[in-house]
C-alpha atoms as a PDB file:
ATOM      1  CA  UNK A   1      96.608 116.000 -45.369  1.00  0.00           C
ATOM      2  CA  UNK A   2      94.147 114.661 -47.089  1.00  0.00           C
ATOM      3  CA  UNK A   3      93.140 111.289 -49.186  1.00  0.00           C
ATOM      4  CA  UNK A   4      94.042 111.815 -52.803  1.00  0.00           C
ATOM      5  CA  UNK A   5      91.740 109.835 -55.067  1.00  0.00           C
ATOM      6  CA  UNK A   6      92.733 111.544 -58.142  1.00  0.00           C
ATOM      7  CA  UNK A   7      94.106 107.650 -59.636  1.00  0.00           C
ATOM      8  CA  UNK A   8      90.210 106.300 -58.695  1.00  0.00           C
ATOM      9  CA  UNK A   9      88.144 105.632 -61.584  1.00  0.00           C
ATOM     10  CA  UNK A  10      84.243 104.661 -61.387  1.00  0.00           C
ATOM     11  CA  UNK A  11      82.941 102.639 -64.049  1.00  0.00           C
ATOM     12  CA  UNK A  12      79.746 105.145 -64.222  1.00  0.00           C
ATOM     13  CA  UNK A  13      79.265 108.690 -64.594  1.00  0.00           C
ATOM     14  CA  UNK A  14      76.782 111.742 -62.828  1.00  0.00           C
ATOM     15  CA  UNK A  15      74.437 110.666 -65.818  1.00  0.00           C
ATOM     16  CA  UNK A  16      74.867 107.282 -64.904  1.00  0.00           C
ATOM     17  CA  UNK A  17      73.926 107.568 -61.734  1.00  0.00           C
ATOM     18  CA  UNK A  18      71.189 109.989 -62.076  1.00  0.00           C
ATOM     19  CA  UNK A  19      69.080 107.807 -65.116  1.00  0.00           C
ATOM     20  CA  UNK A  20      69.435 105.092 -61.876  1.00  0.00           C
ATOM     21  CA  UNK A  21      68.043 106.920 -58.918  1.00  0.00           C
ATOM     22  CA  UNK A  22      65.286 108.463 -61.225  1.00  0.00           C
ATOM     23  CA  UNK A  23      64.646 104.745 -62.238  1.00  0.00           C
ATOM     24  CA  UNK A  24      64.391 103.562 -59.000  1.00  0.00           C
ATOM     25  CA  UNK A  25      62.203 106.651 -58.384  1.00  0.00           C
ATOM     26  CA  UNK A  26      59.855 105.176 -60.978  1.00  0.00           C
ATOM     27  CA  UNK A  27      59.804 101.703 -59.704  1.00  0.00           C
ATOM     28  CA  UNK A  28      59.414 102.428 -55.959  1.00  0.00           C
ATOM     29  CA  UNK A  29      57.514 105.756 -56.346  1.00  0.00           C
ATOM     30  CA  UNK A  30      54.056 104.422 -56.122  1.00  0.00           C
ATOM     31  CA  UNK A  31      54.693 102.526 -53.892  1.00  0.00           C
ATOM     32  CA  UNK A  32      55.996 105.260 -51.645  1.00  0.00           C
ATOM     33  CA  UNK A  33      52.648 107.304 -53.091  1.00  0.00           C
ATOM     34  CA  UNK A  34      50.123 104.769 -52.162  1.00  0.00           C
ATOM     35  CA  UNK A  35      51.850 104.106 -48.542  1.00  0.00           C
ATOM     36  CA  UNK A  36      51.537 107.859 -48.052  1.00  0.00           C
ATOM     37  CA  UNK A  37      47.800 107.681 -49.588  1.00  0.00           C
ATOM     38  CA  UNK A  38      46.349 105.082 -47.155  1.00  0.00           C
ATOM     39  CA  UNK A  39      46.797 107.302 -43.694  1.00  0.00           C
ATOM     40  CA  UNK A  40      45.206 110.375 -45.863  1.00  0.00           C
ATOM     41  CA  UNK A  41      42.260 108.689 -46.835  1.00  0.00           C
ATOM     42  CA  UNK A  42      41.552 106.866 -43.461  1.00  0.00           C
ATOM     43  CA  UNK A  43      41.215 109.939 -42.020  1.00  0.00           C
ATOM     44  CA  UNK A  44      39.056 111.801 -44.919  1.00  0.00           C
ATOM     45  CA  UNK A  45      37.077 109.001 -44.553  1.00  0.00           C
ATOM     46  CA  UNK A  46      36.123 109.302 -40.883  1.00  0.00           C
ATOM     47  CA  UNK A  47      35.993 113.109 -40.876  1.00  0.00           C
ATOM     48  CA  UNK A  48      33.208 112.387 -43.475  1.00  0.00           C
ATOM     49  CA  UNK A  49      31.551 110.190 -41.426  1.00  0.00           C
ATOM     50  CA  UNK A  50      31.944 112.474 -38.330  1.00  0.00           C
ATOM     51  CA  UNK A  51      30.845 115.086 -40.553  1.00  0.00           C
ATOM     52  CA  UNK A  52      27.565 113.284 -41.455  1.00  0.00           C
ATOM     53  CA  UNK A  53      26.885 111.865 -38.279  1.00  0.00           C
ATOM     54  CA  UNK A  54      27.048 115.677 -36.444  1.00  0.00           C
ATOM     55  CA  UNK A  55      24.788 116.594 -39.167  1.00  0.00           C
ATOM     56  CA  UNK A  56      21.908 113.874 -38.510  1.00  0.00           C
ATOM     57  CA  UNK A  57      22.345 114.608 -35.066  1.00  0.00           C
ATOM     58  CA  UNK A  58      21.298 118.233 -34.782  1.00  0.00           C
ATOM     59  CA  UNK A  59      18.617 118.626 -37.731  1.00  0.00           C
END
């Protein structure tokens, strides 16, 4: 008892709709990359600092 959509036809294909999500991939992927980036290099940043600062401290 289930829905039969064998009379349903989509005007696009798999290909179709896998050249579009790798598309939008492209256009939104840096994006996503530098979002991801920003975090990462606040904190290499300040365990460099840290890093230097310990180091002044005990030589």
């Amino acid at each position: 008892m289930g829905l039969d959509f064998s009379a349903v036809k989509l005007p696009f294909g798999p290909m179709d709709l896998l050249v579009a999500s790798v598309s939008l991939l492209g256009v939104v992927g840096g994006f996503v990359l530098l979002g991801m980036a920003v975090p990462f290099v606040q904190k290499l940043v300040a365990m460099v600092t840290s890093s230097i600062r310990n180091r002044s401290k005990t030589s």
